[in-house]
PDB file of N, CA and C in Angstrom:
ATOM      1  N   UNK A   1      37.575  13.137 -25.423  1.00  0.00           N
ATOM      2  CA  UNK A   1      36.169  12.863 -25.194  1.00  0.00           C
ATOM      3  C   UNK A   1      35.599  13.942 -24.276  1.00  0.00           C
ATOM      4  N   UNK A   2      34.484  14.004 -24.361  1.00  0.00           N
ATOM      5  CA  UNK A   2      33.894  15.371 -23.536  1.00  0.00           C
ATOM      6  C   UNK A   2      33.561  14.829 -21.970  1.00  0.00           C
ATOM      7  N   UNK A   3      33.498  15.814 -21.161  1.00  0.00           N
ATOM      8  CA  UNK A   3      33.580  14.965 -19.868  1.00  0.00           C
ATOM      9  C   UNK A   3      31.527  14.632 -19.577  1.00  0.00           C
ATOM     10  N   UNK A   4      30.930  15.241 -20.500  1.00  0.00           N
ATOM     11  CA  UNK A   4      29.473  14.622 -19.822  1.00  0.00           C
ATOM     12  C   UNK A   4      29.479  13.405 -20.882  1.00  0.00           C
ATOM     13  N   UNK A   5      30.139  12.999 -21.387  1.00  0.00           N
ATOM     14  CA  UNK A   5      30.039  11.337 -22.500  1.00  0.00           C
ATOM     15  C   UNK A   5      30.567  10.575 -21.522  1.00  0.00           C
ATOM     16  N   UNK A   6      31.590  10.726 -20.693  1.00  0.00           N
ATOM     17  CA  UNK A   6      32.484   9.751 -20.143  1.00  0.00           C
ATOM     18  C   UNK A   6      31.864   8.852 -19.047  1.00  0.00           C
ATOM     19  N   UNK A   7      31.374   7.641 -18.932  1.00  0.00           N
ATOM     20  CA  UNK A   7      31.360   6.747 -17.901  1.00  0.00           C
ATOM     21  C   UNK A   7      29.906   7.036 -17.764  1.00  0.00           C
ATOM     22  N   UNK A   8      29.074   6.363 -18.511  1.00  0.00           N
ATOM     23  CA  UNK A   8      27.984   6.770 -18.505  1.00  0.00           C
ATOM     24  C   UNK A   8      26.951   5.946 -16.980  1.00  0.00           C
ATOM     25  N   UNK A   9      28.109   4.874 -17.357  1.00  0.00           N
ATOM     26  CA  UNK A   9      28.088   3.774 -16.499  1.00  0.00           C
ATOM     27  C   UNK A   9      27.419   4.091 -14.570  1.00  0.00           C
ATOM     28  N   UNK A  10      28.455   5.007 -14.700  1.00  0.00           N
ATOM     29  CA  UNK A  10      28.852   5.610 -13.183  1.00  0.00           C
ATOM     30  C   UNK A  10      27.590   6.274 -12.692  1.00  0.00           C
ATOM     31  N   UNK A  11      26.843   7.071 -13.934  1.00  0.00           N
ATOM     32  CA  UNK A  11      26.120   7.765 -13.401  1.00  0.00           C
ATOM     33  C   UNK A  11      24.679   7.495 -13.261  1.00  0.00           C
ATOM     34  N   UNK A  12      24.190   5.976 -13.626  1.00  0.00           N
ATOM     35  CA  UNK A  12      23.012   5.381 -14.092  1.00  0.00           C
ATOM     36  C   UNK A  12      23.046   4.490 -12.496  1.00  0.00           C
ATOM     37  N   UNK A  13      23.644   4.468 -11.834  1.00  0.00           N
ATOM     38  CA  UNK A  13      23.510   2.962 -11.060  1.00  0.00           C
ATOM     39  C   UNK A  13      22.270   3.682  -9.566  1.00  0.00           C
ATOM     40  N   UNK A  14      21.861   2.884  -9.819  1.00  0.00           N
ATOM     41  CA  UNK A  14      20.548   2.760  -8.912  1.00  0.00           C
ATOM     42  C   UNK A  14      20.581   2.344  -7.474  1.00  0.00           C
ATOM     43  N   UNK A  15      19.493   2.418  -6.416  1.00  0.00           N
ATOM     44  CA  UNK A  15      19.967   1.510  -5.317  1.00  0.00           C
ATOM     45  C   UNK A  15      18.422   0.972  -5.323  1.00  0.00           C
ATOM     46  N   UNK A  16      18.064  -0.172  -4.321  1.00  0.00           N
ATOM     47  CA  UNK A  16      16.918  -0.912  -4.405  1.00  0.00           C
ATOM     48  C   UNK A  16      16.349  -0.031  -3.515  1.00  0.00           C
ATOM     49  N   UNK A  17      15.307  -0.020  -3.627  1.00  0.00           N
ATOM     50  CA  UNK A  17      14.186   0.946  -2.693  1.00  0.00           C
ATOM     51  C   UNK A  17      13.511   0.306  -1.554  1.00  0.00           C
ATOM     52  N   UNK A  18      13.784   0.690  -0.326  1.00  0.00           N
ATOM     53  CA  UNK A  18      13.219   0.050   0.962  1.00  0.00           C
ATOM     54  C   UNK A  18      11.959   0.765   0.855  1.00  0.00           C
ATOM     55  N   UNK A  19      11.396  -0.436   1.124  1.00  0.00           N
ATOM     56  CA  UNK A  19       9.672  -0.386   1.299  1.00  0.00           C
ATOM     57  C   UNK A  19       9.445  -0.883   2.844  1.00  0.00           C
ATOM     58  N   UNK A  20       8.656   0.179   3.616  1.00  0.00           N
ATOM     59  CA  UNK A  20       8.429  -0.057   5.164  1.00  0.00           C
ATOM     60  C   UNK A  20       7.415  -0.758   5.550  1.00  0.00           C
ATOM     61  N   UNK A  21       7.516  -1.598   5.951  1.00  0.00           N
ATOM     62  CA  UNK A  21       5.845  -2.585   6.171  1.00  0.00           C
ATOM     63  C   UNK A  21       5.377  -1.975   7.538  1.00  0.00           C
ATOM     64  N   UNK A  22       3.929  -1.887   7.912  1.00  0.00           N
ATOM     65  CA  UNK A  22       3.820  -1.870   8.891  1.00  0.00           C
ATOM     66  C   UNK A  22       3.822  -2.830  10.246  1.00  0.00           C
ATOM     67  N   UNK A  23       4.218  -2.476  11.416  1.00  0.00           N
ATOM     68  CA  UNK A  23       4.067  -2.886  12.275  1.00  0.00           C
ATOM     69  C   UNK A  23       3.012  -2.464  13.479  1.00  0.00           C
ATOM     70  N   UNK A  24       2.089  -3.839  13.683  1.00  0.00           N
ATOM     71  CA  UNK A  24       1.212  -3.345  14.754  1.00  0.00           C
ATOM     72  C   UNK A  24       2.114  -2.371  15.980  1.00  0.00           C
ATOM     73  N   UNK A  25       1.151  -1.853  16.482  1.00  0.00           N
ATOM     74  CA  UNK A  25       1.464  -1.144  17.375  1.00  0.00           C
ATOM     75  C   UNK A  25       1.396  -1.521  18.954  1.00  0.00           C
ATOM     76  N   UNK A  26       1.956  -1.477  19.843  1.00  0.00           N
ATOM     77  CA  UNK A  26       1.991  -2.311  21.462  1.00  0.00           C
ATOM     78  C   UNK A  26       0.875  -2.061  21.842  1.00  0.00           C
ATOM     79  N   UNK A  27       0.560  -0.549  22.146  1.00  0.00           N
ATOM     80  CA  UNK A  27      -0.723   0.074  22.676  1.00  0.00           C
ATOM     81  C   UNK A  27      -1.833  -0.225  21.752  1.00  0.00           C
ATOM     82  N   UNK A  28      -1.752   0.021  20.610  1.00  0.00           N
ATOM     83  CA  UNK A  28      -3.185  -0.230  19.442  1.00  0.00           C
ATOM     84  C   UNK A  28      -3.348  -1.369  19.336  1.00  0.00           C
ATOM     85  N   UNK A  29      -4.433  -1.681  18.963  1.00  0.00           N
ATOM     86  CA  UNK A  29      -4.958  -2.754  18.417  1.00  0.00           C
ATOM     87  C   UNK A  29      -4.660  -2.896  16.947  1.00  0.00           C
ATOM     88  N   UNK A  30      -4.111  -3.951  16.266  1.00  0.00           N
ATOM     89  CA  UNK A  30      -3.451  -4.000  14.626  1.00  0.00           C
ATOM     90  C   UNK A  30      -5.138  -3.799  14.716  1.00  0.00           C
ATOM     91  N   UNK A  31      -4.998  -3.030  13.275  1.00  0.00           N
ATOM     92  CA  UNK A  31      -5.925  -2.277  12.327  1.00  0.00           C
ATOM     93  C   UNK A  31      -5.489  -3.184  11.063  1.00  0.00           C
ATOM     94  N   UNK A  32      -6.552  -4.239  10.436  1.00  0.00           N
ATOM     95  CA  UNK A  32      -5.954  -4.753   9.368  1.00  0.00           C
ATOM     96  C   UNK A  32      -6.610  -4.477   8.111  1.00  0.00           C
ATOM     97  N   UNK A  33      -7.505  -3.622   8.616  1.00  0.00           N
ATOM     98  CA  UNK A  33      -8.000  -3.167   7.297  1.00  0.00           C
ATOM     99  C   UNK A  33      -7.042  -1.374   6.449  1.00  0.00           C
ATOM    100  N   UNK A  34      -6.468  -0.674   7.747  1.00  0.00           N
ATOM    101  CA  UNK A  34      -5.810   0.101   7.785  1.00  0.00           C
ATOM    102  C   UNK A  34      -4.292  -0.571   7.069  1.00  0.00           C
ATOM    103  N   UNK A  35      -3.942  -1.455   7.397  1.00  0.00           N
ATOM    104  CA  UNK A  35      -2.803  -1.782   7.254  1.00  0.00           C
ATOM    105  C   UNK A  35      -2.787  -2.301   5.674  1.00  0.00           C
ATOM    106  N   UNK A  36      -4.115  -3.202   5.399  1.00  0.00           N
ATOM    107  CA  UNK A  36      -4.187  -3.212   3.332  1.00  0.00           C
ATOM    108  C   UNK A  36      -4.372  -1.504   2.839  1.00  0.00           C
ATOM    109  N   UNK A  37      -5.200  -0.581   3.527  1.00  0.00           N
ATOM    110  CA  UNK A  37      -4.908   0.465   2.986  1.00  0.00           C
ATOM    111  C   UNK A  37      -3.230   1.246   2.167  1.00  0.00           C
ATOM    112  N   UNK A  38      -2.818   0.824   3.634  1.00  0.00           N
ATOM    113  CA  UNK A  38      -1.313   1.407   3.709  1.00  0.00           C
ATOM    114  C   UNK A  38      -0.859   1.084   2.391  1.00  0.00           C
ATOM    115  N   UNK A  39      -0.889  -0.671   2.384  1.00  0.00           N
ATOM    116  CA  UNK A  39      -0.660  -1.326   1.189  1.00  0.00           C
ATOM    117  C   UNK A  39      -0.809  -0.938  -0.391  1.00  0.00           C
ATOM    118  N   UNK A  40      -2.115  -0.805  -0.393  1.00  0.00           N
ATOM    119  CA  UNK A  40      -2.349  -0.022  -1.317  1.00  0.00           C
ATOM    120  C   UNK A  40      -1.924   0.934  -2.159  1.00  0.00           C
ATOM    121  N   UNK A  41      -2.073   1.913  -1.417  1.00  0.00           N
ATOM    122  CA  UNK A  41      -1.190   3.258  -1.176  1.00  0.00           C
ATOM    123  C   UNK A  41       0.298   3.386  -1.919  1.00  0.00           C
ATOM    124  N   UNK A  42       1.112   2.152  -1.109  1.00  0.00           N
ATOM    125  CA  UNK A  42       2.747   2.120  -1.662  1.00  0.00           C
ATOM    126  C   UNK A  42       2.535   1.517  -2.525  1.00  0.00           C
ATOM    127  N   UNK A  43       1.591   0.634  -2.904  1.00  0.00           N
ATOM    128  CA  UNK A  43       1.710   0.156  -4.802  1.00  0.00           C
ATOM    129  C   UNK A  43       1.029   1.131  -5.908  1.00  0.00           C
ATOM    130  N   UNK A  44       0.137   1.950  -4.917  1.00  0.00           N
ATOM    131  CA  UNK A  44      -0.154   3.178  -6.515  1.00  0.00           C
ATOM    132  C   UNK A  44       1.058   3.571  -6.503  1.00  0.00           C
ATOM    133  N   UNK A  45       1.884   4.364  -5.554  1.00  0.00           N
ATOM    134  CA  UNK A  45       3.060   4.795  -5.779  1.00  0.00           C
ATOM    135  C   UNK A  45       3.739   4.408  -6.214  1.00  0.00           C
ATOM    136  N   UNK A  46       4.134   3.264  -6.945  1.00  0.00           N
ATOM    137  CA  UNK A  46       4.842   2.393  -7.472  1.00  0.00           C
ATOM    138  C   UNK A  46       4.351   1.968  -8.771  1.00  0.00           C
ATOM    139  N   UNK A  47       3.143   2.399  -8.672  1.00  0.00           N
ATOM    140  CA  UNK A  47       2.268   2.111 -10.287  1.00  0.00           C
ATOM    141  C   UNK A  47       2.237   0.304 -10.783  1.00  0.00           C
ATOM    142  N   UNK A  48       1.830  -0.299  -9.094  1.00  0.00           N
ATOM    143  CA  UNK A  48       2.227  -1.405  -9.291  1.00  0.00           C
ATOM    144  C   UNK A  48       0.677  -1.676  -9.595  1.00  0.00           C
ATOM    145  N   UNK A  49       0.234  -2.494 -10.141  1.00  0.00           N
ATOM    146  CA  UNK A  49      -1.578  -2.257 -10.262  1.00  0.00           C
ATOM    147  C   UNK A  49      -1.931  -3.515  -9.555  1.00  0.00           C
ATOM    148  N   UNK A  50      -0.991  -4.869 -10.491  1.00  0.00           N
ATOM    149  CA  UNK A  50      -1.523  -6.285  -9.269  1.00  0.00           C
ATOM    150  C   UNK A  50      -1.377  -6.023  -7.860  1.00  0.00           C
ATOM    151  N   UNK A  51      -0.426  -5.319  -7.458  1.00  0.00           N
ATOM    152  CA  UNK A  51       0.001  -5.222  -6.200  1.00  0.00           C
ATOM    153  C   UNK A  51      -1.542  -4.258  -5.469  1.00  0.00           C
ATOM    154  N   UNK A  52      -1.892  -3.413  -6.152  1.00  0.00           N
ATOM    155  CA  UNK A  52      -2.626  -2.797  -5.976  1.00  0.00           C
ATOM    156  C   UNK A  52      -4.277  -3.336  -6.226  1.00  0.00           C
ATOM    157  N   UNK A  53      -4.367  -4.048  -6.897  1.00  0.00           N
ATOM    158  CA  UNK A  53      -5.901  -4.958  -6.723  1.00  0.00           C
ATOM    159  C   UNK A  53      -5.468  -6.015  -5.677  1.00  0.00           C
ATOM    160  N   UNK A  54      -4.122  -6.289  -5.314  1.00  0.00           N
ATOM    161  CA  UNK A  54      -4.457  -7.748  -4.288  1.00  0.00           C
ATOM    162  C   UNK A  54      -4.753  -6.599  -3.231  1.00  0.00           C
ATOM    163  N   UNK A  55      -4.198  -5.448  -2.589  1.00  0.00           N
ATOM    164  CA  UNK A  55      -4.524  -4.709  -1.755  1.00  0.00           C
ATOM    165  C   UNK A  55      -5.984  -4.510  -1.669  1.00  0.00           C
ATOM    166  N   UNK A  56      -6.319  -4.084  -2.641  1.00  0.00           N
ATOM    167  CA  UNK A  56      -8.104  -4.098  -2.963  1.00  0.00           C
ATOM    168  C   UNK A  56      -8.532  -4.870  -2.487  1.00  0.00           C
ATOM    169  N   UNK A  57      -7.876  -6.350  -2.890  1.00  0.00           N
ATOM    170  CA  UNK A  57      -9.083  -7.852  -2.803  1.00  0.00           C
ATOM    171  C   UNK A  57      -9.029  -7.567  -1.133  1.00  0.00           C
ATOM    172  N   UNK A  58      -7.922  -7.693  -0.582  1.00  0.00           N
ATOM    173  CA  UNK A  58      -8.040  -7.771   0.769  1.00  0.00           C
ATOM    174  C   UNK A  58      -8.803  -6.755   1.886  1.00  0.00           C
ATOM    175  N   UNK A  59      -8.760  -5.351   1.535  1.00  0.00           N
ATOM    176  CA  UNK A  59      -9.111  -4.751   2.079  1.00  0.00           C
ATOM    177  C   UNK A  59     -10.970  -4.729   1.919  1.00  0.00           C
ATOM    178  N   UNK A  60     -11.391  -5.757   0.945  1.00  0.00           N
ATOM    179  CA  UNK A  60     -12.977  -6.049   0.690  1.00  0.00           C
ATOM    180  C   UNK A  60     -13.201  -7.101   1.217  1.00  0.00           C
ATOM    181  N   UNK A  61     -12.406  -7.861   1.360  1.00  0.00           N
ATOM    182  CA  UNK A  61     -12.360  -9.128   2.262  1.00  0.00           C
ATOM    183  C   UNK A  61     -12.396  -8.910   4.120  1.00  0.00           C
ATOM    184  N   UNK A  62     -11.855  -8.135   4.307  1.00  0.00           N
ATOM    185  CA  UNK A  62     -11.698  -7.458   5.490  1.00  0.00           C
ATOM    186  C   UNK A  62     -13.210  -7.276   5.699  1.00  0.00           C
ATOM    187  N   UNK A  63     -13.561  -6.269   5.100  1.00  0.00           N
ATOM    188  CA  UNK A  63     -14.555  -5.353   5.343  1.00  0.00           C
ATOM    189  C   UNK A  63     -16.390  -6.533   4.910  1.00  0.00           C
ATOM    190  N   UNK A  64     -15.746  -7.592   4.016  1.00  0.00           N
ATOM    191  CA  UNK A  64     -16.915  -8.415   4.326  1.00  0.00           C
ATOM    192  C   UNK A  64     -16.820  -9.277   5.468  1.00  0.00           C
ATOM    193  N   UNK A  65     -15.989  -9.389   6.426  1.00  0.00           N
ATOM    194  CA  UNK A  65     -15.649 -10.647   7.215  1.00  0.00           C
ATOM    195  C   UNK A  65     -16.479  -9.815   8.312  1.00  0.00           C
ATOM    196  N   UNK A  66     -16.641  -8.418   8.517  1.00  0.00           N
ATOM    197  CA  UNK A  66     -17.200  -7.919   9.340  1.00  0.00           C
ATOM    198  C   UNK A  66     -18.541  -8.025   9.317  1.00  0.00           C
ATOM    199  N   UNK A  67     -18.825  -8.261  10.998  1.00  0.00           N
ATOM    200  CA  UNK A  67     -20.756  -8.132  11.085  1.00  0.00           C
ATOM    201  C   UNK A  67     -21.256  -6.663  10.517  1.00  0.00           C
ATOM    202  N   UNK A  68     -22.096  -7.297   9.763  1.00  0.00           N
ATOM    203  CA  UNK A  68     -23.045  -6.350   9.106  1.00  0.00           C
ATOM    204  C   UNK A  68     -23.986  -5.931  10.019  1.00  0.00           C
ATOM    205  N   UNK A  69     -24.226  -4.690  10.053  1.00  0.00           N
ATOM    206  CA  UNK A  69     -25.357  -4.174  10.844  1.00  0.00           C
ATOM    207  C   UNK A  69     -26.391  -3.526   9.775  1.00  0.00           C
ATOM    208  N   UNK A  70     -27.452  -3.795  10.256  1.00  0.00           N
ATOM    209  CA  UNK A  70     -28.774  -2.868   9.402  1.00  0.00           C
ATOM    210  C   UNK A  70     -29.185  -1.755  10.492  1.00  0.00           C
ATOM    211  N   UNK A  71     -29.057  -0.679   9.139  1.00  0.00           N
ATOM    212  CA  UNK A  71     -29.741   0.624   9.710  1.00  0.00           C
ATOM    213  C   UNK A  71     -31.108   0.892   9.152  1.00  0.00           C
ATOM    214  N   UNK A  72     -31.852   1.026  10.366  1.00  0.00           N
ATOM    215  CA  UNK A  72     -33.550   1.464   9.967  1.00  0.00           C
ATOM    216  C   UNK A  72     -33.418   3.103   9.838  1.00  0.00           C
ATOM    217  N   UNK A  73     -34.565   3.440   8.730  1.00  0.00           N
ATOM    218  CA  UNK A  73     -34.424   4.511   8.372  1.00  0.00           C
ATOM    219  C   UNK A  73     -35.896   5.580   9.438  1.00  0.00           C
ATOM    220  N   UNK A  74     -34.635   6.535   9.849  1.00  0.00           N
ATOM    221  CA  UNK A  74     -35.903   7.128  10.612  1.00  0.00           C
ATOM    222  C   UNK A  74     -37.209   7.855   9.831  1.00  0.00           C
ATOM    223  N   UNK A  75     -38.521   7.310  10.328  1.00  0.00           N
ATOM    224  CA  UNK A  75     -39.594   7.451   9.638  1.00  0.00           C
ATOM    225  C   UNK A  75     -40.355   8.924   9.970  1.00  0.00           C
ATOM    226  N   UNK A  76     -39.560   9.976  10.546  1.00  0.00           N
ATOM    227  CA  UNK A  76     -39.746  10.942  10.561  1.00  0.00           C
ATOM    228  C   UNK A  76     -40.634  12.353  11.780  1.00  0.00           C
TER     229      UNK A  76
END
């Protein structure tokens, strides 16, 4: 048998992929809209897409939970 046929087995095996979550920081203030970003981010990379719209949902959720401010437009 030729030696690139042999044990095809051996050469396919995979390992599971550590994914790093973030951790707030002591000094910072958790950033949680930063932190669905992050999220995000490692599921395009992953070409995960649900993973990647729940990142979405949240990071719009975030960003509506915040006070809205109105800006007047300077009249010149």
């Amino acid at each position: 048998m030729l030696p690139f046929l042999k044990d095809l087995k051996e050469a396919s095996v995979s390992a599971p992929v550590d994914v790093k979550k973030r951790e707030p920081d002591e000094e910072m203030e958790y950033d949680a809209l930063e932190s669905a970003m992050e999220d995000f981010c490692h599921a395009e990379e992953r070409k995960d897409y649900q993973a990647m719209a729940e990142a979405f949902r949240a990071a719009f959720e975030i960003l509506e939970s915040e006070p809205h401010q109105e800006y007047e437009e300077d009249e010149g």
